[in-house]
C-alpha atoms as a PDB file:
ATOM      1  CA  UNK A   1     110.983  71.379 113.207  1.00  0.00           C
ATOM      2  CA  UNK A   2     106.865  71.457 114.042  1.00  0.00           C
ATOM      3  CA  UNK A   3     105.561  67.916 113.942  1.00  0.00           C
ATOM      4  CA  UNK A   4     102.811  68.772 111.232  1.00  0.00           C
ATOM      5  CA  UNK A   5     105.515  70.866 108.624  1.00  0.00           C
ATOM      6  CA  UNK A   6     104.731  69.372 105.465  1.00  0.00           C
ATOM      7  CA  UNK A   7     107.060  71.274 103.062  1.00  0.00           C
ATOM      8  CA  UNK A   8     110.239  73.108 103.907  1.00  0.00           C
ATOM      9  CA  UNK A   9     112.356  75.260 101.952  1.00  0.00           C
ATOM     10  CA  UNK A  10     115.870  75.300 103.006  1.00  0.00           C
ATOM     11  CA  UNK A  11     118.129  78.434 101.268  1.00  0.00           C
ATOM     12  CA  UNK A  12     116.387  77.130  97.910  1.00  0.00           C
ATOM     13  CA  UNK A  13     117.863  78.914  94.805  1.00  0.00           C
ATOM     14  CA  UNK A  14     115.053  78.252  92.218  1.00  0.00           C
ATOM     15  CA  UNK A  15     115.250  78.323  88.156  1.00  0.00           C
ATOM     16  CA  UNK A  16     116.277  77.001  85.439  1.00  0.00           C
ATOM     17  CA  UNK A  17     119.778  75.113  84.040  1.00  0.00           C
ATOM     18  CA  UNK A  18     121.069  76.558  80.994  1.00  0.00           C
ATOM     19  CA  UNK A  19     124.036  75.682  78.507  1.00  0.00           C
ATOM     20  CA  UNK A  20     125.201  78.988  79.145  1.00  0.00           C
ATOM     21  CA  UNK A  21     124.535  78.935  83.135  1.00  0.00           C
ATOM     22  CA  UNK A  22     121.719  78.729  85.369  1.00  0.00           C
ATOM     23  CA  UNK A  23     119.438  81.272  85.331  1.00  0.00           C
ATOM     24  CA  UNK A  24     117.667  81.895  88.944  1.00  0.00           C
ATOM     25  CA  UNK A  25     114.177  82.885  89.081  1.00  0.00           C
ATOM     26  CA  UNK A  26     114.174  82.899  93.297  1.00  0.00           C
ATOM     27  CA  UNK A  27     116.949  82.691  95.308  1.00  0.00           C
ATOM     28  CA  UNK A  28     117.688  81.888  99.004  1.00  0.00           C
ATOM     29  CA  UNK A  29     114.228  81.391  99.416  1.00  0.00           C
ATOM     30  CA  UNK A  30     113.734  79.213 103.380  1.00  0.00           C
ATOM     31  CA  UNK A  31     109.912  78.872 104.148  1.00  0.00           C
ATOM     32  CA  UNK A  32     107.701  76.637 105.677  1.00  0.00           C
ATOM     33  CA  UNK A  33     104.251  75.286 104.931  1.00  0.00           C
ATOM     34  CA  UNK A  34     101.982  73.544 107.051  1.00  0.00           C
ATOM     35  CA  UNK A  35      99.267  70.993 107.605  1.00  0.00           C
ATOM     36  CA  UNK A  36      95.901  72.802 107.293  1.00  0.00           C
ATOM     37  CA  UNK A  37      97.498  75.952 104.975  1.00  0.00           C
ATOM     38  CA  UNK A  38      95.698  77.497 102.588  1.00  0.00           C
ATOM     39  CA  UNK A  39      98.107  79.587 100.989  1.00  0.00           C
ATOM     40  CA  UNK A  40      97.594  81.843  97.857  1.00  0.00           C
ATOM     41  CA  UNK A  41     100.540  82.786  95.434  1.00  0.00           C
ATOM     42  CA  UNK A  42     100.589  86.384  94.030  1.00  0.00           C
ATOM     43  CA  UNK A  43     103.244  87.900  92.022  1.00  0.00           C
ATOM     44  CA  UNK A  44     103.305  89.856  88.685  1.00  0.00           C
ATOM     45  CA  UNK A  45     104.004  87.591  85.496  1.00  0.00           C
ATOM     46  CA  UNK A  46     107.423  86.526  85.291  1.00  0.00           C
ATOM     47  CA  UNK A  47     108.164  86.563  89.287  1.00  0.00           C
ATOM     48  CA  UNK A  48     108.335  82.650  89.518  1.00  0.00           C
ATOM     49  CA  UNK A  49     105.037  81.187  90.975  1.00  0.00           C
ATOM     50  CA  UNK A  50     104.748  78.634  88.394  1.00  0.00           C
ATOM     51  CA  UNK A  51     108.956  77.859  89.049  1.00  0.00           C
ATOM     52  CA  UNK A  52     108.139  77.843  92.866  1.00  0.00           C
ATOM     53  CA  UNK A  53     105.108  75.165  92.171  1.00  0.00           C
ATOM     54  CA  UNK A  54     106.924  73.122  90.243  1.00  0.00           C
ATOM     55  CA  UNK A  55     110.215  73.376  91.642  1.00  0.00           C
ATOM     56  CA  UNK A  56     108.500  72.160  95.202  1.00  0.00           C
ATOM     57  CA  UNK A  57     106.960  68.491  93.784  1.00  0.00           C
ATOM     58  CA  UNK A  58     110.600  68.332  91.385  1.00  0.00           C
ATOM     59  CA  UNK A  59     109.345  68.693  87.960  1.00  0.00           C
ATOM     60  CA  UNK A  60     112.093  71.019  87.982  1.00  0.00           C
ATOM     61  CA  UNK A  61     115.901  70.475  90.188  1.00  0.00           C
ATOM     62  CA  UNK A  62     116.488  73.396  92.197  1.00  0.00           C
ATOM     63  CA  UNK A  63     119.864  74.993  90.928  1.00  0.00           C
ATOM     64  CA  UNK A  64     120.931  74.598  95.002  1.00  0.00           C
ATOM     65  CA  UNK A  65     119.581  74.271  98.627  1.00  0.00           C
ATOM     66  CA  UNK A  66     116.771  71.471  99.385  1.00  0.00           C
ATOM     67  CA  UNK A  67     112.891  70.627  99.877  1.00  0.00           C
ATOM     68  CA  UNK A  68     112.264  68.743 102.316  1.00  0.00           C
ATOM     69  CA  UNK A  69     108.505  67.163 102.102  1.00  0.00           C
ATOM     70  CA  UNK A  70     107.550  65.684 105.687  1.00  0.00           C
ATOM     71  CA  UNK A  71     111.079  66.323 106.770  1.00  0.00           C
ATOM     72  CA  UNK A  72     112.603  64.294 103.627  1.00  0.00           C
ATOM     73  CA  UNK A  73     114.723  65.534 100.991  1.00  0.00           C
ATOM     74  CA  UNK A  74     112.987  64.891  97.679  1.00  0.00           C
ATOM     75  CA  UNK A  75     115.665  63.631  95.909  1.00  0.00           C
ATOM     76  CA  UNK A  76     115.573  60.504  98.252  1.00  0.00           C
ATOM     77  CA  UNK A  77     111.956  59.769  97.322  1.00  0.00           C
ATOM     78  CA  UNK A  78     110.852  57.571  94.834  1.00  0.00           C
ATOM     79  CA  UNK A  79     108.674  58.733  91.868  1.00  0.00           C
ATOM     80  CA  UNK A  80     106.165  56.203  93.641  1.00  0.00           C
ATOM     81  CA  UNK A  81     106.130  57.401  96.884  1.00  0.00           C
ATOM     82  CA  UNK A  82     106.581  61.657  95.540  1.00  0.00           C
ATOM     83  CA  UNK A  83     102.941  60.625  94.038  1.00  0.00           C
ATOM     84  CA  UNK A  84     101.555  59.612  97.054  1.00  0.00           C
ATOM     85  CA  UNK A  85     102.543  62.686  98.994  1.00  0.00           C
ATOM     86  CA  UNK A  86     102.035  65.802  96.340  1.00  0.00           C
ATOM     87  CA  UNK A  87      99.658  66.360  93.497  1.00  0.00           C
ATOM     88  CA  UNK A  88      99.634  69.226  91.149  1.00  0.00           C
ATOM     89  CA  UNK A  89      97.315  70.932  88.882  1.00  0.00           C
ATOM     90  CA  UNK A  90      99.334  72.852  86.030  1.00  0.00           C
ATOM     91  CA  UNK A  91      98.331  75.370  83.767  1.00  0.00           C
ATOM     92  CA  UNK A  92      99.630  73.459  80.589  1.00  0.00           C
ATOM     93  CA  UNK A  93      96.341  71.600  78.724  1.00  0.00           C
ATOM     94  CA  UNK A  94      97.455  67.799  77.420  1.00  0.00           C
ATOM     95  CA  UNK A  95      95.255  65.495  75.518  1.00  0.00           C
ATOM     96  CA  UNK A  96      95.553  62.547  72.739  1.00  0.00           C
ATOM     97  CA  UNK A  97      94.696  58.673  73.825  1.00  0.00           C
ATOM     98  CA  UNK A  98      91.440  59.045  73.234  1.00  0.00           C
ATOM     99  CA  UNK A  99      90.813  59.305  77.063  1.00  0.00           C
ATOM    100  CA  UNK A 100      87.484  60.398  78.937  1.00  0.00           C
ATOM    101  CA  UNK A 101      87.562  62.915  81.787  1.00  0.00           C
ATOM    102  CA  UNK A 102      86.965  59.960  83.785  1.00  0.00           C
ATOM    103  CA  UNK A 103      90.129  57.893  82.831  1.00  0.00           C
ATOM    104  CA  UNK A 104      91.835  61.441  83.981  1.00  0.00           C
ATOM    105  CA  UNK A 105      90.392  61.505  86.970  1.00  0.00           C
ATOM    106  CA  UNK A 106      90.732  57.275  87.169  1.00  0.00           C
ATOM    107  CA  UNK A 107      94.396  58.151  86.807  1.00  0.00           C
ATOM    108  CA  UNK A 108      94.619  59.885  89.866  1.00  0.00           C
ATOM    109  CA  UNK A 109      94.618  56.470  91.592  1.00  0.00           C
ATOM    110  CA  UNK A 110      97.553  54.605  89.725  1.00  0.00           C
ATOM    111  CA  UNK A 111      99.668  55.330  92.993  1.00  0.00           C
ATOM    112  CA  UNK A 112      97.467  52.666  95.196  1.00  0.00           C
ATOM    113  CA  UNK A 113      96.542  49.911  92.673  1.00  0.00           C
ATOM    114  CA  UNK A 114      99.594  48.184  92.474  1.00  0.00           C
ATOM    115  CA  UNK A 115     101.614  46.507  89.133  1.00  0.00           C
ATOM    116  CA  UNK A 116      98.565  45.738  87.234  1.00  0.00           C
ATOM    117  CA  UNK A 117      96.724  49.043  87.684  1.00  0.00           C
ATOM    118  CA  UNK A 118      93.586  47.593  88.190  1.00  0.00           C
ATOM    119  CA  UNK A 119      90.613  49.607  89.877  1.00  0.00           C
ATOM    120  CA  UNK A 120      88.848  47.814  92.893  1.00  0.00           C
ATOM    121  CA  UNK A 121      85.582  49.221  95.162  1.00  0.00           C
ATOM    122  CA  UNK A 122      87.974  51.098  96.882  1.00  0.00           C
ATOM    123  CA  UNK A 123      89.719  52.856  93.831  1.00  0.00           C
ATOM    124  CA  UNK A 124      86.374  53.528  92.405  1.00  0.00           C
ATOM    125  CA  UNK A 125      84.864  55.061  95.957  1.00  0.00           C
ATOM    126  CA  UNK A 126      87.922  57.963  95.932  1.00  0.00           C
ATOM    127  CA  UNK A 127      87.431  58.480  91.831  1.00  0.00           C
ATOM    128  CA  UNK A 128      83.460  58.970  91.769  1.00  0.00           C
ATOM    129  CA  UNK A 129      83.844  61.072  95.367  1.00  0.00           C
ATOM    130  CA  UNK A 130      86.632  63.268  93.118  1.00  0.00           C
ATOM    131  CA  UNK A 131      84.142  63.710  90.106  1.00  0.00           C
ATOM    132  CA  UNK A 132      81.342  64.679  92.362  1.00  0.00           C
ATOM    133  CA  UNK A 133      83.396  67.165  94.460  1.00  0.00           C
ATOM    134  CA  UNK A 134      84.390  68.751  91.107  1.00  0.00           C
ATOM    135  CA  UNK A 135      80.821  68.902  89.562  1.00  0.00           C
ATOM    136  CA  UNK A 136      81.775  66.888  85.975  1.00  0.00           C
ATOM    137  CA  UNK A 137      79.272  64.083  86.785  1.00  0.00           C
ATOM    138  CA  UNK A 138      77.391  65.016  83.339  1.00  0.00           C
ATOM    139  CA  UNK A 139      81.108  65.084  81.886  1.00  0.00           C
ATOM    140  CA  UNK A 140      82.535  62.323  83.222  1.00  0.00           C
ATOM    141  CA  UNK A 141      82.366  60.338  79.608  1.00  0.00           C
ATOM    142  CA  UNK A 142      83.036  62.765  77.129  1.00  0.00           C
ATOM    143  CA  UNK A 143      86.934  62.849  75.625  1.00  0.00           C
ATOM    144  CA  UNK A 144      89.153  65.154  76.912  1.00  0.00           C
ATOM    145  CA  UNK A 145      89.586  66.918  73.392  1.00  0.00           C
ATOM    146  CA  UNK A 146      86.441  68.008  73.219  1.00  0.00           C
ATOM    147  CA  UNK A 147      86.237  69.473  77.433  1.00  0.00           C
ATOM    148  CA  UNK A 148      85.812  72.896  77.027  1.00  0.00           C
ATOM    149  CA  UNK A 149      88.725  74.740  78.931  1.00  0.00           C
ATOM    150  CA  UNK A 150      86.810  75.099  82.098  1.00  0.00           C
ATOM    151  CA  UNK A 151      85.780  71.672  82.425  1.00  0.00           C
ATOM    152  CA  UNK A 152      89.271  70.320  81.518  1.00  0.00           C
ATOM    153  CA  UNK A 153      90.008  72.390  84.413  1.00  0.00           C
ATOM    154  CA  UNK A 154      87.926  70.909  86.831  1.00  0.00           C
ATOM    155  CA  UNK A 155      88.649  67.487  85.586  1.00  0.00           C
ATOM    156  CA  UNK A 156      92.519  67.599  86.253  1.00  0.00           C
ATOM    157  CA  UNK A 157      91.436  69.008  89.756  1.00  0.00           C
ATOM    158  CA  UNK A 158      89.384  66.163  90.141  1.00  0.00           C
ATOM    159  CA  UNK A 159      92.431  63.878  89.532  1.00  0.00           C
ATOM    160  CA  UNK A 160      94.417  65.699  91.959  1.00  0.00           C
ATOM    161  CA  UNK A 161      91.914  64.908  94.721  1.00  0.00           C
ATOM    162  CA  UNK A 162      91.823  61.329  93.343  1.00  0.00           C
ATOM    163  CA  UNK A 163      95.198  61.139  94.342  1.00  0.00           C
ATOM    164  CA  UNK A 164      94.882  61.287  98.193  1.00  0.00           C
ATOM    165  CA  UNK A 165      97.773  63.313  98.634  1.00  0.00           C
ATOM    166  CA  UNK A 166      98.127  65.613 101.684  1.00  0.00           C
ATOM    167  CA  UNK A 167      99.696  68.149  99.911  1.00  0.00           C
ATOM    168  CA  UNK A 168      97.982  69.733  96.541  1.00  0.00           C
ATOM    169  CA  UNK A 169     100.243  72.245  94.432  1.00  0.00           C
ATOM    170  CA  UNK A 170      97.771  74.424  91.995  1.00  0.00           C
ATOM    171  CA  UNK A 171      98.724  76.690  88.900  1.00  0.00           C
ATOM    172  CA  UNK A 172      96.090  79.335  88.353  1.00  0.00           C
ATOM    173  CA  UNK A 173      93.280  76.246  88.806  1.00  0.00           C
ATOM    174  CA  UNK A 174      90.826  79.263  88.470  1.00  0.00           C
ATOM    175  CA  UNK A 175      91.949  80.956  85.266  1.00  0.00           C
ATOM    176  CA  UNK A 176      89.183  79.225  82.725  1.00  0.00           C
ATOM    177  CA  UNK A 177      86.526  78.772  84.994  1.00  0.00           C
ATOM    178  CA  UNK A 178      83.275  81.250  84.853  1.00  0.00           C
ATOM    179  CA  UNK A 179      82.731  82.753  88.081  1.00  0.00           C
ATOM    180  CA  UNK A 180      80.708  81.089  90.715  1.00  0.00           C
ATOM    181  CA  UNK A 181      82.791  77.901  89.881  1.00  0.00           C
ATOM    182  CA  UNK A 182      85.793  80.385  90.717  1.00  0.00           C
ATOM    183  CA  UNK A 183      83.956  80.243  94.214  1.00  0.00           C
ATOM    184  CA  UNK A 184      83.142  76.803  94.357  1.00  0.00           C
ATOM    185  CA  UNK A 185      86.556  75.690  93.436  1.00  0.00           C
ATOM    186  CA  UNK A 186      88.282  77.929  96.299  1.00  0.00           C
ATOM    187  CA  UNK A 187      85.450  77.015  98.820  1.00  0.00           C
ATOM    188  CA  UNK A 188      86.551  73.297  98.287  1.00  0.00           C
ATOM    189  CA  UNK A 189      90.109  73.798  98.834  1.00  0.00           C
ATOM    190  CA  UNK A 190      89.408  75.809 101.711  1.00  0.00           C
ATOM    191  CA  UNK A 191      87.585  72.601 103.119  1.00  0.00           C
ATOM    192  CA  UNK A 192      89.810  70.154 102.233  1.00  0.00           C
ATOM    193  CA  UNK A 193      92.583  72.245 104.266  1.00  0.00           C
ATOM    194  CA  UNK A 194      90.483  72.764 107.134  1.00  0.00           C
ATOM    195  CA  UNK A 195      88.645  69.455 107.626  1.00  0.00           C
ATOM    196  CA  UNK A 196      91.009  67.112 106.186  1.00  0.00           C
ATOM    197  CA  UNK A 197      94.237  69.336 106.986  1.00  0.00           C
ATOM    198  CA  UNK A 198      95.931  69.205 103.273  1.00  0.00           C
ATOM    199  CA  UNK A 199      98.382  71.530 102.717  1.00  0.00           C
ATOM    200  CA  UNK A 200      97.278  73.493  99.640  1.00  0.00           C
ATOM    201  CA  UNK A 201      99.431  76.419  97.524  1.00  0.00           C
ATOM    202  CA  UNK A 202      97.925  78.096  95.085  1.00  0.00           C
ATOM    203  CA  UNK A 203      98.821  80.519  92.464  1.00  0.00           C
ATOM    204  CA  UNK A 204      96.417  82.952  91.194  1.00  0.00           C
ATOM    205  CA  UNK A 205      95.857  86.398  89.725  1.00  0.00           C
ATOM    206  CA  UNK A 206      92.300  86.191  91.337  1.00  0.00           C
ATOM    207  CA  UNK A 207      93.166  88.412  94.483  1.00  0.00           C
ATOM    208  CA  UNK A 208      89.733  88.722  95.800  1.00  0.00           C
ATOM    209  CA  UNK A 209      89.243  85.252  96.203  1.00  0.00           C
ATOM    210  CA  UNK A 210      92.814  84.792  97.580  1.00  0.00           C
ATOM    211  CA  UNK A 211      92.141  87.436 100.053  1.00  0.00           C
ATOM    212  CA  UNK A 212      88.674  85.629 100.571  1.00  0.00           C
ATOM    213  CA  UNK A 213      89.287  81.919 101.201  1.00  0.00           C
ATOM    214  CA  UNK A 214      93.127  81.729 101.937  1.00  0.00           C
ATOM    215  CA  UNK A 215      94.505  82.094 105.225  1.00  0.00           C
ATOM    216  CA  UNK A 216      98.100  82.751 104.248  1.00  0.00           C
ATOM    217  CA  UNK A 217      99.564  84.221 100.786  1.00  0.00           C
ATOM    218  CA  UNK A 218     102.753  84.252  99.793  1.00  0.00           C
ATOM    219  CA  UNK A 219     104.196  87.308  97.935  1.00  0.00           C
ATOM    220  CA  UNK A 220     106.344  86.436  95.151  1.00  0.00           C
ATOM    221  CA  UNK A 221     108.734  89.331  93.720  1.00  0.00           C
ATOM    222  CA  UNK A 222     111.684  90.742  92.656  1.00  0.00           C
ATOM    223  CA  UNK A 223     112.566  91.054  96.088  1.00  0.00           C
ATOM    224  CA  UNK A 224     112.263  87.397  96.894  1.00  0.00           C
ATOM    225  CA  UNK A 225     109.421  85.466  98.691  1.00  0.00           C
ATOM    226  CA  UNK A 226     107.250  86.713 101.671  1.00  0.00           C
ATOM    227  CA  UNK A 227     104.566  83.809 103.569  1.00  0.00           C
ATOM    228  CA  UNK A 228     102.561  86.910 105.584  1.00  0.00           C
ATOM    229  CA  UNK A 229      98.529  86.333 106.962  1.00  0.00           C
ATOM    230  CA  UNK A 230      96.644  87.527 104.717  1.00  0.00           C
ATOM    231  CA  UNK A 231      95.221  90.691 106.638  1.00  0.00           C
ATOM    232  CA  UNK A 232      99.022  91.562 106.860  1.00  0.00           C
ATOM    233  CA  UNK A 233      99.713  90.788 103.461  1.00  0.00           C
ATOM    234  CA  UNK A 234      96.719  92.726 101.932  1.00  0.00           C
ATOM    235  CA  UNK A 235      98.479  95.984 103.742  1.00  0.00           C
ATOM    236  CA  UNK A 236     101.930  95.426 102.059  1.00  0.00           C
ATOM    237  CA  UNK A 237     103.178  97.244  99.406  1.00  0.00           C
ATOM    238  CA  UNK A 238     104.285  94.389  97.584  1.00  0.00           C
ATOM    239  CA  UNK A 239     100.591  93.486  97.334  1.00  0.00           C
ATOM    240  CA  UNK A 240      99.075  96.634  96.366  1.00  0.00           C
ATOM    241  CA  UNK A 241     102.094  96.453  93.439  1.00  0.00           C
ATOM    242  CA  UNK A 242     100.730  93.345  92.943  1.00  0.00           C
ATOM    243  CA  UNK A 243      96.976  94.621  92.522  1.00  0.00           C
ATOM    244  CA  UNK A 244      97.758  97.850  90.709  1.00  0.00           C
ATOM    245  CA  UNK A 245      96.024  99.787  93.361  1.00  0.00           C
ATOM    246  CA  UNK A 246      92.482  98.129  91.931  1.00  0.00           C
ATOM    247  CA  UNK A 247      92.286  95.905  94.844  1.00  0.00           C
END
């Protein structure tokens, strides 16, 4: 194995347990991901990029083969040290609390201040460097109720970069956002993975900017799972499927 592999698929069988018997979304899917990836997810709805996502940091047990996160199986990670190595940015909006977009964000540090959770210089460098990076300094204070959809976006973003982690996992992070912060979002994440070599995956039915800012995609179908560059992957057919000929 490469020394700077940061997430490994090994004959992964992805989906979802059911009384009646597991239902796979992906199956024998083996792939490798690397420090300093950029990689975009496209697949029609229903292919499994949200199953893949999640299935990769173990909000959901693969149905059989492994992940392997810096060449250790997740299952023999604690919850404590998972944090510290993967953050993800789902679709699915939660509120209630009463919390600000800044406690979000604030939260994105719980990992590294130890049994009391309190927030030191440190703790409060990463968190105002993760609001700024995110543009919701003017936001920072209002309740996360009353975000708009965009800005809750960019405020769970902004807790994923909180969280230091070297790899970030990211659901369609673009899907409320108007359009130059589409840009500004994927411009980020393409600097984080070349200047501080994080290992980034992202879904996202924004194919121009995938094909734009993303040095790998991964093609997501009925046929399985395909990691191509993305000048070979913007020739496929699976990707012109994928784009309805539009792109």
């Amino acid at each position: 194995m490469a020394a700077n592999e940061k997430i490994t698929l090994i004959n992964a069988a992805l989906g979802y347990q059911k009384s009646g018997g597991d239902i796979a979304v992906l199956d024998h899917i083996n792939l490798s991901f690397y420090e300093g990836d950029f990689v975009g997810i496209a697949g029609l709805n229903g292919t499994g990029k949200s199953t893949l996502l999640k299935s990769i940091c173990g909000l959901i047990p693969l149905l059989s083969g492994a992940v392997h996160i810096d060449h250790q199986n997740i299952n023999d990670l604690s919850l404590a040290a998972l944090a510290k190595k993967v953050a993800i940015v789902l679709t699915e909006r939660v509120g209630g609390f009463n919390l600000t977009a800044y406690d979000v964000v604030a939260a994105g540090q719980m990992p590294y201040t130890g049994s009391f959770n309190r927030l030191y210089g440190e703790h409060l460098a990463v968190i105002e460097s993760a609001i700024e990076q995110c543009g919701i300094r003017n936001h920072q204070h209002k309740p996360v109720n009353e975000l708009s959809d965009g800005l809750f976006q960019k405020t769970v973003i902004a807790k994923a970069l909180a969280q230091q982690t070297p790899l970030l996992l990211l659901d369609e992070p673009s899907a409320f956002l108007d359009y130059a912060s589409k840009h500004e979002l994927f411009l980020l994440l393409k600097k984080l993975a070349q200047h501080e070599k994080k290992c980034i995956l992202v879904s996202s039915h924004d194919l121009d900017l995938v094909l734009k800012y993303c040095n790998k995609i991964l093609l997501v179908s009925e046929k399985g799972a395909e990691l191509l560059p993305v000048a070979e992957a913007a020739q496929s057919d699976t990707f012109k499927t994928i784009g309805g000929g539009y792109i």
